[in-house]
C-alpha atoms as a PDB file:
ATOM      1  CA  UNK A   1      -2.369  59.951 -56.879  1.00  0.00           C
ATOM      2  CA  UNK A   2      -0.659  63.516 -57.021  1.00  0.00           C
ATOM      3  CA  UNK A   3      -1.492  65.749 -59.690  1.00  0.00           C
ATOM      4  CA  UNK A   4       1.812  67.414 -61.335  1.00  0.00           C
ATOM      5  CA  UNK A   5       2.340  71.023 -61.614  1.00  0.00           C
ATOM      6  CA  UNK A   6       3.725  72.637 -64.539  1.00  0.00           C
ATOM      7  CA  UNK A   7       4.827  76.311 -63.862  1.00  0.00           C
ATOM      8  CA  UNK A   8       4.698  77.942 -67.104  1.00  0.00           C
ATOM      9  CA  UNK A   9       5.199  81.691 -66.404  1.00  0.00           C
ATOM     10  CA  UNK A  10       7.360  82.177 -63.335  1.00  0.00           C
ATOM     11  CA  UNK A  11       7.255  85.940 -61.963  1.00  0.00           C
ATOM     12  CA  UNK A  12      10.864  85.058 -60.331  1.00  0.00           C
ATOM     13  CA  UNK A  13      13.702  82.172 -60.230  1.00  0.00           C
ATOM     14  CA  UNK A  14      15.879  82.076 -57.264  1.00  0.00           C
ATOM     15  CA  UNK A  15      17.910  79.414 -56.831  1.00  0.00           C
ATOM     16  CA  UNK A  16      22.051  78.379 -55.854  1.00  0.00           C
ATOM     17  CA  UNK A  17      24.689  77.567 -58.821  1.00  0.00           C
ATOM     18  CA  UNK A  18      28.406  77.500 -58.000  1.00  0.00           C
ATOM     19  CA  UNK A  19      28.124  78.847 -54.336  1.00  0.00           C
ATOM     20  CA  UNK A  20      26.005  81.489 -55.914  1.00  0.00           C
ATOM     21  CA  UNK A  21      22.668  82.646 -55.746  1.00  0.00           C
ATOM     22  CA  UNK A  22      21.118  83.501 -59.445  1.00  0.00           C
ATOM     23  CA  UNK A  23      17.686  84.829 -59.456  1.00  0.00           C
ATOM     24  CA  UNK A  24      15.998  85.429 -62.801  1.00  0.00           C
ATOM     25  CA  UNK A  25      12.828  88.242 -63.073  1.00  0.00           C
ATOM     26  CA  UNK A  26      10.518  87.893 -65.788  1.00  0.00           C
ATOM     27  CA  UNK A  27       8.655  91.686 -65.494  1.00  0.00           C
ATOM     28  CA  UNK A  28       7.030  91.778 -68.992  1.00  0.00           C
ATOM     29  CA  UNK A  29       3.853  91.869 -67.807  1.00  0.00           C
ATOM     30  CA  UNK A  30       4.681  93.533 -64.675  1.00  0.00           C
ATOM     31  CA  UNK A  31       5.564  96.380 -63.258  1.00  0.00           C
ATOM     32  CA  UNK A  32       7.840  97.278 -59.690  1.00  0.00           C
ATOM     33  CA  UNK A  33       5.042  97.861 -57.411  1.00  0.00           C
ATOM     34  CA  UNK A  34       3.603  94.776 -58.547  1.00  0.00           C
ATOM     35  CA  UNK A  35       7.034  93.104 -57.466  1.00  0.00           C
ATOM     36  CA  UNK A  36       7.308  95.135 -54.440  1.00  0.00           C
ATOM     37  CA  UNK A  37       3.837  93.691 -53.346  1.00  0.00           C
ATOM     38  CA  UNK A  38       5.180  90.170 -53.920  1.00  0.00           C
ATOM     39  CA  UNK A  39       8.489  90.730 -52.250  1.00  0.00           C
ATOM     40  CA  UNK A  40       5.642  91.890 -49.235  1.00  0.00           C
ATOM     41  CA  UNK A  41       3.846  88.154 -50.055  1.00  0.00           C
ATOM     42  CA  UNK A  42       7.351  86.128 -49.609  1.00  0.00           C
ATOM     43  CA  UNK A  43       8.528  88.010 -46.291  1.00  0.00           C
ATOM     44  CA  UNK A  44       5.016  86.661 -45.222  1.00  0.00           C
ATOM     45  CA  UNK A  45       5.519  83.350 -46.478  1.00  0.00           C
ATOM     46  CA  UNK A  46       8.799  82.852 -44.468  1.00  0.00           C
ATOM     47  CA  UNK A  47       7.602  84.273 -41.394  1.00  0.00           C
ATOM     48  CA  UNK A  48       4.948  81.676 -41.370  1.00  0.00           C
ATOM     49  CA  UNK A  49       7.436  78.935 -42.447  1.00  0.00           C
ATOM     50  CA  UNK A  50      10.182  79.850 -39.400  1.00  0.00           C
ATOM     51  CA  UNK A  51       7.209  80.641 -37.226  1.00  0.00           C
ATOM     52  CA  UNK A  52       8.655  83.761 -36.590  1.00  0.00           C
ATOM     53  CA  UNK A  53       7.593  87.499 -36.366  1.00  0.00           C
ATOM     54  CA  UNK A  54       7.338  89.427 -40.184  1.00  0.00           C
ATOM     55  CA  UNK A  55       9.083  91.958 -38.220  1.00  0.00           C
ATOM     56  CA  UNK A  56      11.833  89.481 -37.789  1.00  0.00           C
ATOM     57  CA  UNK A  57      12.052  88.802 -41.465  1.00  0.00           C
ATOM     58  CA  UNK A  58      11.826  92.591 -41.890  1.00  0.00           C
ATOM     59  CA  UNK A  59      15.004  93.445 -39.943  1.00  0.00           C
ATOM     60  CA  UNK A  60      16.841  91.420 -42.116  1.00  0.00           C
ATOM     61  CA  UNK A  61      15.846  92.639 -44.912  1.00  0.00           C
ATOM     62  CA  UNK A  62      16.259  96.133 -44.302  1.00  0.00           C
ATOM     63  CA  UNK A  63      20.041  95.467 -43.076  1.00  0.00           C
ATOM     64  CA  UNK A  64      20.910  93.818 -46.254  1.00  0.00           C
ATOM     65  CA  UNK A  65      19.016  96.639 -48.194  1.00  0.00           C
ATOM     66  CA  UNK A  66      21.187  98.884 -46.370  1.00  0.00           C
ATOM     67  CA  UNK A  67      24.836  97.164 -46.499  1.00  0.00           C
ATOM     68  CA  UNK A  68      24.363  94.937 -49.094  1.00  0.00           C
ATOM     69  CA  UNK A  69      26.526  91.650 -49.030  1.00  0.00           C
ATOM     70  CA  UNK A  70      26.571  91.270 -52.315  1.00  0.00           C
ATOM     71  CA  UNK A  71      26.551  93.383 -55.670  1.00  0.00           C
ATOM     72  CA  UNK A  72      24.222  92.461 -58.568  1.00  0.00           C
ATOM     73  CA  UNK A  73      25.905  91.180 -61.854  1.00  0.00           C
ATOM     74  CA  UNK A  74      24.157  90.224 -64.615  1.00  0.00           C
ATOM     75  CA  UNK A  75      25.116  86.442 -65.935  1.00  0.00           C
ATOM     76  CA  UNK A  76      24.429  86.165 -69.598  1.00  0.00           C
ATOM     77  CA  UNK A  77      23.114  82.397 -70.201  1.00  0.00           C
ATOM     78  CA  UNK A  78      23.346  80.674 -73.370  1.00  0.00           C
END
């Protein structure tokens, strides 16, 4: 039998609504560097799942950090 997870405190929520992609921080007990280190954690974590270089992953991420594709706007949910 599988045990069920219950994820209380998420550090971060990414998911796709409307052809959208919404992602959700929750840094109260955080700070940047400790985000920056997990940001480190989940290039890591798809490297291993493509089974391809972290300097692959890498690239990519430093050609959207430098033309990004899209601009940050805050969605106020209710």
């Amino acid at each position: 039998m599988r045990k069920q997870m219950r994820i209380e405190n998420p550090l971060i929520i990414v998911f796709e609504h409307d052809g959208k992609i919404v992602t959700h921080l929750h840094p109260e007990e955080h700070t940047y560097e400790h985000y920056g280190m997990l940001i480190a954690d989940i290039v890591r974590h798809i490297a291993k799942a493509f089974k391809v270089s972290e300097e692959a992953v890498w690239e990519w991420v430093d050609k959207e950090r430098h033309r990004p594709t899209t601009g940050i706007e805050e969605i106020k949910v209710q």
